[in-house]
N, C-alpha and C. Protein backbone atom coordinates (compact mmCIF):
# COMPACT_ATOMS: atom_id res chain seq x y z
N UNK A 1 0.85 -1.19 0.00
CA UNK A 1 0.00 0.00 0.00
C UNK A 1 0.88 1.24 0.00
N UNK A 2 0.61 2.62 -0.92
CA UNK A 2 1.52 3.05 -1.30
C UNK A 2 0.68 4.58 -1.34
N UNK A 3 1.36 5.54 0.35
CA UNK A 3 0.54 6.46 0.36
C UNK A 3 1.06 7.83 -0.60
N UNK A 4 0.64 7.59 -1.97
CA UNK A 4 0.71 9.36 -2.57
C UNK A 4 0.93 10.61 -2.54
N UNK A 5 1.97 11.34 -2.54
CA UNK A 5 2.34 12.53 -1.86
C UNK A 5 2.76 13.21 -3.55
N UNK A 6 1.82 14.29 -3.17
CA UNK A 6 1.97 15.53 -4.38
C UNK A 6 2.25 16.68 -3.71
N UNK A 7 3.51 17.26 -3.66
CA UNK A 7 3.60 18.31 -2.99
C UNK A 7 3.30 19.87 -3.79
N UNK A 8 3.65 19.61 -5.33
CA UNK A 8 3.57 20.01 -6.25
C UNK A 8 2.07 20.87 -6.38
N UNK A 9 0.90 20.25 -6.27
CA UNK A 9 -0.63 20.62 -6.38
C UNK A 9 -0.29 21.60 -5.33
N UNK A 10 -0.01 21.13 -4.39
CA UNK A 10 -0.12 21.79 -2.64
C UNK A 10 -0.45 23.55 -2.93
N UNK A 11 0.54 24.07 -3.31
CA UNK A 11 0.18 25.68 -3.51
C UNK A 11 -0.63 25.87 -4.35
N UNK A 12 -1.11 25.04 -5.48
CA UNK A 12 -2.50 25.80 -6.21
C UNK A 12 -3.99 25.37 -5.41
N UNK A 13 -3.86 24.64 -4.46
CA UNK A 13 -4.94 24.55 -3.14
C UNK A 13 -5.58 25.62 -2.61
N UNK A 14 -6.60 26.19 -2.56
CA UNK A 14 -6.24 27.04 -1.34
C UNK A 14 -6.22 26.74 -0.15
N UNK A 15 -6.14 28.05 0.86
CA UNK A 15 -6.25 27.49 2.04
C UNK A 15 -7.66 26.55 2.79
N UNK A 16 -7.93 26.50 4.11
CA UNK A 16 -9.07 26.00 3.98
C UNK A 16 -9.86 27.36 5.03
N UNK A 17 -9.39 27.91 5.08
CA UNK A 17 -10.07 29.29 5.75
C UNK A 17 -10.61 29.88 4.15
N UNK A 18 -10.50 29.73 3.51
CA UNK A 18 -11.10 30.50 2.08
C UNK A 18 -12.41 30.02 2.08
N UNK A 19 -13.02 29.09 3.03
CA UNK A 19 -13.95 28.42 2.69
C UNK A 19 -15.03 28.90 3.10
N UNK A 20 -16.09 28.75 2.86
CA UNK A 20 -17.75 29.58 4.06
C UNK A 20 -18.37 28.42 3.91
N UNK A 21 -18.39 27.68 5.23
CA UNK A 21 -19.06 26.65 5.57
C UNK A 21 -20.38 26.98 5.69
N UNK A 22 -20.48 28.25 5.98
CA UNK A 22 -22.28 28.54 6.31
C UNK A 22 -22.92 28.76 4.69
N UNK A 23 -22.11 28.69 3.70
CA UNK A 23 -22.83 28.50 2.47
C UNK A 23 -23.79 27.73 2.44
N UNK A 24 -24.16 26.82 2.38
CA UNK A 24 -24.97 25.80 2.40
C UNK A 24 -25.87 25.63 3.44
N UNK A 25 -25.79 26.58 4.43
CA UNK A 25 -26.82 26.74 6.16
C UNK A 25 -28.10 26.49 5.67
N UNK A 26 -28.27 27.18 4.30
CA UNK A 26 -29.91 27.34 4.74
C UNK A 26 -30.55 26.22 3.70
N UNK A 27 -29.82 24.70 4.32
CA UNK A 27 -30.48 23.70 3.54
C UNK A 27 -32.09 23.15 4.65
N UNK A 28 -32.87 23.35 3.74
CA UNK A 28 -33.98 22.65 4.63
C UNK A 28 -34.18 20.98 4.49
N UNK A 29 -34.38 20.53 4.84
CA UNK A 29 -34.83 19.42 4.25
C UNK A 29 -34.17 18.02 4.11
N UNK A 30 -35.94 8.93 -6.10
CA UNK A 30 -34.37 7.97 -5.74
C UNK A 30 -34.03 7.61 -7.42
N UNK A 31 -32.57 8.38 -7.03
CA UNK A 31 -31.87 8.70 -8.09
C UNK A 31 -30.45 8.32 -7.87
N UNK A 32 -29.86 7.19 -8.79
CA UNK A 32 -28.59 6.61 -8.84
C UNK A 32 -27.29 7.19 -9.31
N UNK A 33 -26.69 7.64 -8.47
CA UNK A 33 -25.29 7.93 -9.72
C UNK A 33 -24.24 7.39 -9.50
N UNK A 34 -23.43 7.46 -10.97
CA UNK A 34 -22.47 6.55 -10.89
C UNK A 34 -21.34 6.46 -9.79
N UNK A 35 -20.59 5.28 -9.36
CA UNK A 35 -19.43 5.04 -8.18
C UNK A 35 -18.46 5.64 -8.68
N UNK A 36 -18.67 7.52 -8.35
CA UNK A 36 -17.56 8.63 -8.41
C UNK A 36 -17.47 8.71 -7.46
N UNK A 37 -16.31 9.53 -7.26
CA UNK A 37 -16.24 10.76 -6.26
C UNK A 37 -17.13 12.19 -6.29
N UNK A 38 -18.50 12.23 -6.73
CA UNK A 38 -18.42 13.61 -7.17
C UNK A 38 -19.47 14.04 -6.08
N UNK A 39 -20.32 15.38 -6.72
CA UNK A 39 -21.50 15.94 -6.08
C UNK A 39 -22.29 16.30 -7.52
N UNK A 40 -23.59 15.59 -7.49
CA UNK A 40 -24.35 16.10 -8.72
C UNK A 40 -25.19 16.80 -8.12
N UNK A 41 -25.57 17.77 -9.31
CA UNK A 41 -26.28 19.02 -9.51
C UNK A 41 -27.40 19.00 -9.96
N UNK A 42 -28.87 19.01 -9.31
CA UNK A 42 -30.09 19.04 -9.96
C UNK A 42 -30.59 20.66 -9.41
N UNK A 43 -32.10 21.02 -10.27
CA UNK A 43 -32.83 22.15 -9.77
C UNK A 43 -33.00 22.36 -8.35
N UNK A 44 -33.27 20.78 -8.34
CA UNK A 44 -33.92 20.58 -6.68
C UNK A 44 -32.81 20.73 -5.58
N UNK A 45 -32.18 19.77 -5.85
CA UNK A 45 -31.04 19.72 -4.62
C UNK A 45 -29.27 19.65 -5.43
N UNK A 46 -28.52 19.24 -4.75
CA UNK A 46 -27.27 18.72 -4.87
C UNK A 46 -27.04 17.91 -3.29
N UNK A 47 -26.37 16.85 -4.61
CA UNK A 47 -25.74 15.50 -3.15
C UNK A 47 -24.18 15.17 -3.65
N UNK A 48 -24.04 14.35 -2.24
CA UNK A 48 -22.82 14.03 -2.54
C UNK A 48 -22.80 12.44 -3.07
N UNK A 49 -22.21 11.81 -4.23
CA UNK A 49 -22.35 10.25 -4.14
C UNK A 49 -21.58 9.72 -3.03
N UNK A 50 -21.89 8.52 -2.76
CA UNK A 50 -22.11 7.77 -1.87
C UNK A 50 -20.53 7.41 -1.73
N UNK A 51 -19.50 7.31 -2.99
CA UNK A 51 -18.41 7.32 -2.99
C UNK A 51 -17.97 7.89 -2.38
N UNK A 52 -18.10 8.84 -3.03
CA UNK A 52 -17.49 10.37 -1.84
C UNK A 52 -17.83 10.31 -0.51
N UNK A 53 -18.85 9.97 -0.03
CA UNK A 53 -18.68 10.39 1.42
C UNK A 53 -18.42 8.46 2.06
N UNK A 54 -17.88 8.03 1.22
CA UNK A 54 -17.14 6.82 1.37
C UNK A 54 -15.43 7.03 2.03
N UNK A 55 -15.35 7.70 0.79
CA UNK A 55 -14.10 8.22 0.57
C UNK A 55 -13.17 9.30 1.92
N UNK A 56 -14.43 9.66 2.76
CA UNK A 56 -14.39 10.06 3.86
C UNK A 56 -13.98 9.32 5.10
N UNK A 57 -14.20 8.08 4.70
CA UNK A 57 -14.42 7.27 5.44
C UNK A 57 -15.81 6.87 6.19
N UNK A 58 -17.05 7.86 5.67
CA UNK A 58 -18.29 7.66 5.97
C UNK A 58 -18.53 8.27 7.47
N UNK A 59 -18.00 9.77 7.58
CA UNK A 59 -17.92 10.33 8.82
C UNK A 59 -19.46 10.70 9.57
N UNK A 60 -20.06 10.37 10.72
CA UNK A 60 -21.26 10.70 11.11
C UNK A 60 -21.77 12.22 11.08
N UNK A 61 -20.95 13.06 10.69
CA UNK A 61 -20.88 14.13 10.48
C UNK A 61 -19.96 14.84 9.68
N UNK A 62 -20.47 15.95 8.64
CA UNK A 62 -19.73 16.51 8.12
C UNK A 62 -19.65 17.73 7.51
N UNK A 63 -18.60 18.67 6.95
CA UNK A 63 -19.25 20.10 6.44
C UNK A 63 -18.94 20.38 5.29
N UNK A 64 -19.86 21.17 4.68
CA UNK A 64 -19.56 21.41 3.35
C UNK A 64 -19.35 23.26 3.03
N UNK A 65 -18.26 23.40 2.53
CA UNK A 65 -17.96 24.85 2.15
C UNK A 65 -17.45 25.42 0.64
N UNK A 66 -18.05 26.45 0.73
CA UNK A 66 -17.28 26.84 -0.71
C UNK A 66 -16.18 28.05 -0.90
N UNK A 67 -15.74 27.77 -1.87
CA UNK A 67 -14.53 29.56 -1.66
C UNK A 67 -14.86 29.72 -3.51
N UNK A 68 -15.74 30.71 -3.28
CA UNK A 68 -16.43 31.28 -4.51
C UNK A 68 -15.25 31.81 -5.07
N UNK A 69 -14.14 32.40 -5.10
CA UNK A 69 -13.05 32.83 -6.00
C UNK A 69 -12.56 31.68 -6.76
N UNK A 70 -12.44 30.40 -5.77
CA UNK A 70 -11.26 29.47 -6.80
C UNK A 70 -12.56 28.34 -7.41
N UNK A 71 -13.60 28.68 -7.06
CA UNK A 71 -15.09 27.63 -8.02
C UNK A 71 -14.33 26.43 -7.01
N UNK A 72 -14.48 26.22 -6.19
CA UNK A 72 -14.04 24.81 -5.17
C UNK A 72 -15.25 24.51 -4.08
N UNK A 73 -15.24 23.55 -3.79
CA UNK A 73 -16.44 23.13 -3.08
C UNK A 73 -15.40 21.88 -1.85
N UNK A 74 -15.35 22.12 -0.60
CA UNK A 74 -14.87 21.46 0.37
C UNK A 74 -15.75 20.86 0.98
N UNK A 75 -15.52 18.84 1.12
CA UNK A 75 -16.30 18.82 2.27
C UNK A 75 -15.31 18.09 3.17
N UNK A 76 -15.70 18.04 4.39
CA UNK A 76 -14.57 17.43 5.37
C UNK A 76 -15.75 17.28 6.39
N UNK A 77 -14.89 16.06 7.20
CA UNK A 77 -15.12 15.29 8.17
C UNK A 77 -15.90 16.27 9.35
N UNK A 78 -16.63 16.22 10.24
CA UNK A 78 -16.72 17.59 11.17
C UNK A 78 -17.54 16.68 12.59
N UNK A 79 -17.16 17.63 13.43
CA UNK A 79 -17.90 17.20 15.21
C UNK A 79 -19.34 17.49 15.19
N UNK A 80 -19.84 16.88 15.77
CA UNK A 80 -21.59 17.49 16.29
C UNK A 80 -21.09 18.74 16.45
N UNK A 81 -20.05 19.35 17.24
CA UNK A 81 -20.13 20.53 17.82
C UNK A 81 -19.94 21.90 16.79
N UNK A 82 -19.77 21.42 15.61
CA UNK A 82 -19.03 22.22 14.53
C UNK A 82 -20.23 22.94 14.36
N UNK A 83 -20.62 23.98 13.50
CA UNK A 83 -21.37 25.18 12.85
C UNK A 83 -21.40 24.27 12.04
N UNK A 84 -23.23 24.28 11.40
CA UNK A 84 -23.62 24.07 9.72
C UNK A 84 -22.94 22.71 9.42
N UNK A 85 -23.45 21.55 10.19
CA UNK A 85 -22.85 20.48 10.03
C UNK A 85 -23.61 19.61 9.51
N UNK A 86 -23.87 18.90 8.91
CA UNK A 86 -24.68 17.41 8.43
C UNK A 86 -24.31 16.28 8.53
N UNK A 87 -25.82 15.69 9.02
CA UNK A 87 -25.37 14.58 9.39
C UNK A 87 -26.48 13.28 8.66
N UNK A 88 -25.97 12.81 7.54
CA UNK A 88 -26.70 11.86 7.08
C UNK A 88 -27.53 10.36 7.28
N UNK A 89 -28.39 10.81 7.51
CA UNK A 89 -29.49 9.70 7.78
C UNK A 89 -29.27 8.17 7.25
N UNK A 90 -29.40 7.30 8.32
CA UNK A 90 -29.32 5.46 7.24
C UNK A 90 -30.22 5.67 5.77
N UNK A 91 -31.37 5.84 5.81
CA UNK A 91 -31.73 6.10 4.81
C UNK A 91 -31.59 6.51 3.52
N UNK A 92 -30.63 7.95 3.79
CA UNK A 92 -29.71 8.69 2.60
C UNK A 92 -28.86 8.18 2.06
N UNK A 93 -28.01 7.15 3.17
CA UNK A 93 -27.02 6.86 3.02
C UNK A 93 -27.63 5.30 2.19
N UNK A 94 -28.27 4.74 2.24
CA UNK A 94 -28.85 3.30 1.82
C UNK A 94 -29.64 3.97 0.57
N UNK A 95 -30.16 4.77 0.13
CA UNK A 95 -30.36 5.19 -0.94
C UNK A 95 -29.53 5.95 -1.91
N UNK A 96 -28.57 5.93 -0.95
CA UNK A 96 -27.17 6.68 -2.19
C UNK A 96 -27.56 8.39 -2.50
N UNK A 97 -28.43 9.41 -1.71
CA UNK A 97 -29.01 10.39 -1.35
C UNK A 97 -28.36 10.95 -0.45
N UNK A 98 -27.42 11.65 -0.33
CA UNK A 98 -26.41 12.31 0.57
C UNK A 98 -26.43 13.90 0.48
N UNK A 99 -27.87 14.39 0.86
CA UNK A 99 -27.71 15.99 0.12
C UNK A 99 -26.92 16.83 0.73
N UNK A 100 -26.39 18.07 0.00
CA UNK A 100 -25.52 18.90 0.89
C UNK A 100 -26.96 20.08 0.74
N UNK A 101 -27.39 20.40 -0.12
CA UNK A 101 -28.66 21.26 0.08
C UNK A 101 -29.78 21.18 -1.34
N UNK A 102 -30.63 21.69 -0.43
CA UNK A 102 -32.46 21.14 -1.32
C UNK A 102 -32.62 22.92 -1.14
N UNK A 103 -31.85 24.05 -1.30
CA UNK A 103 -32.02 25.10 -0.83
C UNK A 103 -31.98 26.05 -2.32
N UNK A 104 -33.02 25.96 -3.03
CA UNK A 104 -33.15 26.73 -4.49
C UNK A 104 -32.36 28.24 -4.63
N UNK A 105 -31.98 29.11 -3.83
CA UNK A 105 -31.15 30.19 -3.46
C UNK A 105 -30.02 29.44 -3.82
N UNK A 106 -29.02 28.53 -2.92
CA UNK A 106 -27.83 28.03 -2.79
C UNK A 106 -27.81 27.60 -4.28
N UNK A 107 -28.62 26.73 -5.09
CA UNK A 107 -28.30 26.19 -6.10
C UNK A 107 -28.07 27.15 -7.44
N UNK A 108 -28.80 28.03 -6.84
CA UNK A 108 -29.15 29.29 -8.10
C UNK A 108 -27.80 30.07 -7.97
N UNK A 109 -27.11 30.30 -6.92
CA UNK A 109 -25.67 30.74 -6.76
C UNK A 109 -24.71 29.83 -7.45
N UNK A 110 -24.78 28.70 -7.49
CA UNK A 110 -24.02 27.87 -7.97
C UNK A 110 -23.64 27.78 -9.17
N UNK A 111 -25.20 28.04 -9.77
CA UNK A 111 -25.05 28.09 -11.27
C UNK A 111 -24.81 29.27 -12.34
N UNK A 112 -25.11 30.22 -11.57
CA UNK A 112 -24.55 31.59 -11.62
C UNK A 112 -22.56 31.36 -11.70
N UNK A 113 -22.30 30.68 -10.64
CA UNK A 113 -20.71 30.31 -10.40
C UNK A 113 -20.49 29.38 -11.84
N UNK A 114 -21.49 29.05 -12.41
CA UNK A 114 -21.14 28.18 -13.32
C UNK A 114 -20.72 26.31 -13.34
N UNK A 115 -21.71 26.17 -12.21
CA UNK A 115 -21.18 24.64 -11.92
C UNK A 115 -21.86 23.52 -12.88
N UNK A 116 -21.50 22.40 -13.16
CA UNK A 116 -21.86 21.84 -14.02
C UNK A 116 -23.32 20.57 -13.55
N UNK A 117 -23.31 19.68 -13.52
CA UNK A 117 -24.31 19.08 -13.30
C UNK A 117 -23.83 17.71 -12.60
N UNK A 118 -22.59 17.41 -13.07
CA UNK A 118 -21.73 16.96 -11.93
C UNK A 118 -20.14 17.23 -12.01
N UNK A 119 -19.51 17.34 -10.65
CA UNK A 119 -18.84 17.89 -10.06
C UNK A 119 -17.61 16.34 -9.49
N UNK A 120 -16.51 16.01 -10.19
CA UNK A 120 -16.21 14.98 -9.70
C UNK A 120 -15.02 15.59 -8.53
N UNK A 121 -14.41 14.98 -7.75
CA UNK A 121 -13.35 15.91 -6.95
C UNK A 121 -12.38 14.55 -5.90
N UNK A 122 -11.51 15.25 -5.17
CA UNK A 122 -10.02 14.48 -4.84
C UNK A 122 -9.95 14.70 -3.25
N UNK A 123 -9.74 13.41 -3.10
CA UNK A 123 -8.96 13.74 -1.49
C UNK A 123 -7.58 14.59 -0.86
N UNK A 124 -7.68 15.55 -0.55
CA UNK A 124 -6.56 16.09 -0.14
C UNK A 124 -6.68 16.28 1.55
N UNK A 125 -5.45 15.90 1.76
CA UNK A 125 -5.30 15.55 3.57
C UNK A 125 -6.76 15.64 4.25
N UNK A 126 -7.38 14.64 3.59
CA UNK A 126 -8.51 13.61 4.69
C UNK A 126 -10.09 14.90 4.41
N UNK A 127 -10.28 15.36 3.09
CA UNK A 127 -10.95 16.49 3.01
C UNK A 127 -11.72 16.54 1.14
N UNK A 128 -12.54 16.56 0.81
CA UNK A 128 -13.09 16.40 -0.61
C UNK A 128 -12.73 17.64 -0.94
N UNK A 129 -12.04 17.62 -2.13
CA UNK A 129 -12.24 19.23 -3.23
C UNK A 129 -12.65 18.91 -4.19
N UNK A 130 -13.19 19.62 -4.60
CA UNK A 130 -14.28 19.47 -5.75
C UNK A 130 -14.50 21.01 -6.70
N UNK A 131 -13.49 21.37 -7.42
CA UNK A 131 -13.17 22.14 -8.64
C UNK A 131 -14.15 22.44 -9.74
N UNK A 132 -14.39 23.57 -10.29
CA UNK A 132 -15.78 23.23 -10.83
C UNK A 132 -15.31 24.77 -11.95
């Protein structure tokens, strides 16, 4: 087993303070996609596949942020105690339904940002980026 080190990417990253986790706050609230890493994009909502929050290691909690300058979308692992946290239901998770928001505002920003309809993205130190 052979752990991957790109040091190279490292500075076109940003930081992770670039991020606004409270993007996605004002989420209120069965469709298959393929075994990516990504987050697809409908009118209604956006989720994460099931990969992806695999790929997490399937954390009981977690947050999702964006840094509207570099079109990046972060999600990472997070505490009950964290701000704007989610926490996915057996259900979501057994239906492959992992939403980050059902919040028609948030999505309408998105697409304004120009995001596509899906969003595939990479583990970097224990954290989803997702480039768009």
């Amino acid at each position: 087993y052979h752990k991957r080190i790109e040091i190279k990417s490292k500075k076109l990253l940003p930081s992770v303070n670039t991020f606004d986790f409270s993007f996605f706050a004002d989420n209120k609230g069965k469709h298959h996609a393929a075994d990516t890493v990504a987050i697809a994009v409908t009118n209604s909502y956006i989720k994460l596949s099931l990969a992806a929050y695999r790929k997490l290691k399937g954390p009981e909690y977690f947050r999702v942020g964006i840094d509207v300058h570099n079109k990046a979308i972060c999600v990472s692992p997070a505490l009950k105690t964290e701000s704007h946290v989610f926490k996915p239901t057996a259900k979501q998770i057994e239906q492959n339904t992992i939403y980050i928001t059902k919040s028609r505002h948030v999505i309408k920003k998105l697409k304004e940002l120009g995001i596509p309809k899906m969003v595939t993205g990479t583990l970097v130190d224990g954290e989803l980026l997702f480039k768009f």
